[in-house]
C-alpha atoms as a PDB file:
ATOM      1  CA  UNK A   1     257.785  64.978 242.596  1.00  0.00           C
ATOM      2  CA  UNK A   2     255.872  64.729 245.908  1.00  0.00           C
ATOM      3  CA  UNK A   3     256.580  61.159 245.736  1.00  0.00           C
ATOM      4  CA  UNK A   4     260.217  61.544 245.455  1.00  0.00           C
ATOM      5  CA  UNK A   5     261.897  61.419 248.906  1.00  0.00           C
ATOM      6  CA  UNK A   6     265.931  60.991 247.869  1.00  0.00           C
ATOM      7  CA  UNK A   7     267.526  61.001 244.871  1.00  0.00           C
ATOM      8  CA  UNK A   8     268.011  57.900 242.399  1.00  0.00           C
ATOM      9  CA  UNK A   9     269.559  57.232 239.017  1.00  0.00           C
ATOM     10  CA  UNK A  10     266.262  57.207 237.535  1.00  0.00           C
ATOM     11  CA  UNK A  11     265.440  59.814 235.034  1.00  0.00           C
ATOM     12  CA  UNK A  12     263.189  62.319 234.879  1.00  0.00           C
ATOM     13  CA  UNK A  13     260.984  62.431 231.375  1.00  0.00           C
ATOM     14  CA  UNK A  14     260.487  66.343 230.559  1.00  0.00           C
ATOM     15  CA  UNK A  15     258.197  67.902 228.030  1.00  0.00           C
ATOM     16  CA  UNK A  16     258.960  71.289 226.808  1.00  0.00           C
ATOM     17  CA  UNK A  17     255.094  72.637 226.282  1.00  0.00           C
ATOM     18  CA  UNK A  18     255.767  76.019 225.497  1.00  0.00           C
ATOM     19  CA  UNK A  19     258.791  78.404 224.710  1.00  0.00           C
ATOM     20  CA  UNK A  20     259.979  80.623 227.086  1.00  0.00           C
ATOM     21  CA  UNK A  21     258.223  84.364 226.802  1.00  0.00           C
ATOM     22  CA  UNK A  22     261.707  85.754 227.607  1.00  0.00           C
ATOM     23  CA  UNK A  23     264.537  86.942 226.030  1.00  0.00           C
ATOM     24  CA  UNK A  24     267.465  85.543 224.942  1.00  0.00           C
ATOM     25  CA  UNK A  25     269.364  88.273 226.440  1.00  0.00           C
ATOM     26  CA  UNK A  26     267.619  87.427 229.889  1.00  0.00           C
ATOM     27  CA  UNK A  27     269.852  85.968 232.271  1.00  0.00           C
ATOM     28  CA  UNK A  28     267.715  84.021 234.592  1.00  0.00           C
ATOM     29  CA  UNK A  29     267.474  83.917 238.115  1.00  0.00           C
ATOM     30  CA  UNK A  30     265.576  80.875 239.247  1.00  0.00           C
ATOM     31  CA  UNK A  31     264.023  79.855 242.726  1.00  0.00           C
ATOM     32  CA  UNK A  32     262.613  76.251 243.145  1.00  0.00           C
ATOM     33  CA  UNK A  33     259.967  75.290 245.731  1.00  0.00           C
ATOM     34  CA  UNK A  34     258.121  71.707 245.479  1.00  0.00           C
ATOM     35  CA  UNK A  35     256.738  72.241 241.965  1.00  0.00           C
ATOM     36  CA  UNK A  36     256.840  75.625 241.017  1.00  0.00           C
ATOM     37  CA  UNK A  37     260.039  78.022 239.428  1.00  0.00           C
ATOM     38  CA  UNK A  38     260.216  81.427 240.499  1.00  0.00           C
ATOM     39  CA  UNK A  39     261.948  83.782 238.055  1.00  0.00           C
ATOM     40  CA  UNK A  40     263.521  86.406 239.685  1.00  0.00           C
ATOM     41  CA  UNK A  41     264.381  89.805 237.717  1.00  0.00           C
ATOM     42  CA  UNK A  42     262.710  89.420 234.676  1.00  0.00           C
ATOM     43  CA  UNK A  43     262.223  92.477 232.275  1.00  0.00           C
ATOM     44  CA  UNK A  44     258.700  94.230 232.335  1.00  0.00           C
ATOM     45  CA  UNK A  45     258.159  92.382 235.783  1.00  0.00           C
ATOM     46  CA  UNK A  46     257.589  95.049 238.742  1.00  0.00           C
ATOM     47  CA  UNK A  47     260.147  94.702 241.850  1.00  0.00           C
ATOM     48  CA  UNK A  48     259.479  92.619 244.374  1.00  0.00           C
ATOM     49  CA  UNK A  49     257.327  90.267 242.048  1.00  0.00           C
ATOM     50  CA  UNK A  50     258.398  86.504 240.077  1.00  0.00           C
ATOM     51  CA  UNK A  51     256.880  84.816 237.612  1.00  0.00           C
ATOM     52  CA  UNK A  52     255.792  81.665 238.339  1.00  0.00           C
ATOM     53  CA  UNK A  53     255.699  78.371 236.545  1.00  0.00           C
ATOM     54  CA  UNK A  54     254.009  75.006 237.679  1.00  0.00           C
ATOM     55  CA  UNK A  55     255.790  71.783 237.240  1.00  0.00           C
ATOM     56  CA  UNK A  56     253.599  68.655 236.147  1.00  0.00           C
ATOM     57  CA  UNK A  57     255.696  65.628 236.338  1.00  0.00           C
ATOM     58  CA  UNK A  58     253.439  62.663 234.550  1.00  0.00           C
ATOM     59  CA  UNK A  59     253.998  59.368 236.647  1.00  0.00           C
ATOM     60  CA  UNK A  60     254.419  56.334 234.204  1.00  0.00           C
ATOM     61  CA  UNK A  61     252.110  54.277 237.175  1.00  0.00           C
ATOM     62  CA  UNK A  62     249.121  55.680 238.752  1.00  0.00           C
ATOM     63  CA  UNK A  63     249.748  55.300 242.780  1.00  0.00           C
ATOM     64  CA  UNK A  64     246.110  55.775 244.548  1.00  0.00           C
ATOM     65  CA  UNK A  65     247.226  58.068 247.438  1.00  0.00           C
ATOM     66  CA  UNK A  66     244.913  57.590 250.474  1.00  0.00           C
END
């Protein structure tokens, strides 16, 4: 995603790893920043906290990045 300056027509390969520990009542509330989700307001989580996921996008080339 760092790579990614504007957005294209090209799809995006995802890979659901794990279910979500949440729920299916929970009505998310969802921050994005660069890579990571915050989930806002999520049951058992203490105010003023998020959990936060990490996104790993797989590149189908390897780019050396000086």
């Amino acid at each position: 995603m760092g790579l990614l300056k504007a957005a294209n027509g090209t799809a995006l390969e995802w890979v659901d790893v794990e279910k979500a520990p949440y729920s299916s009542d929970y009505d998310p509330v969802m921050a994005l920043a660069q890579n990571h989700i915050f989930f806002l307001n999520v049951p058992g989580v203490p105010a003023g906290s998020a959990d936060i996921y990490v996104i790993h996008c797989k590149p189908k080339h390897k780019h050396m990045l000086w």
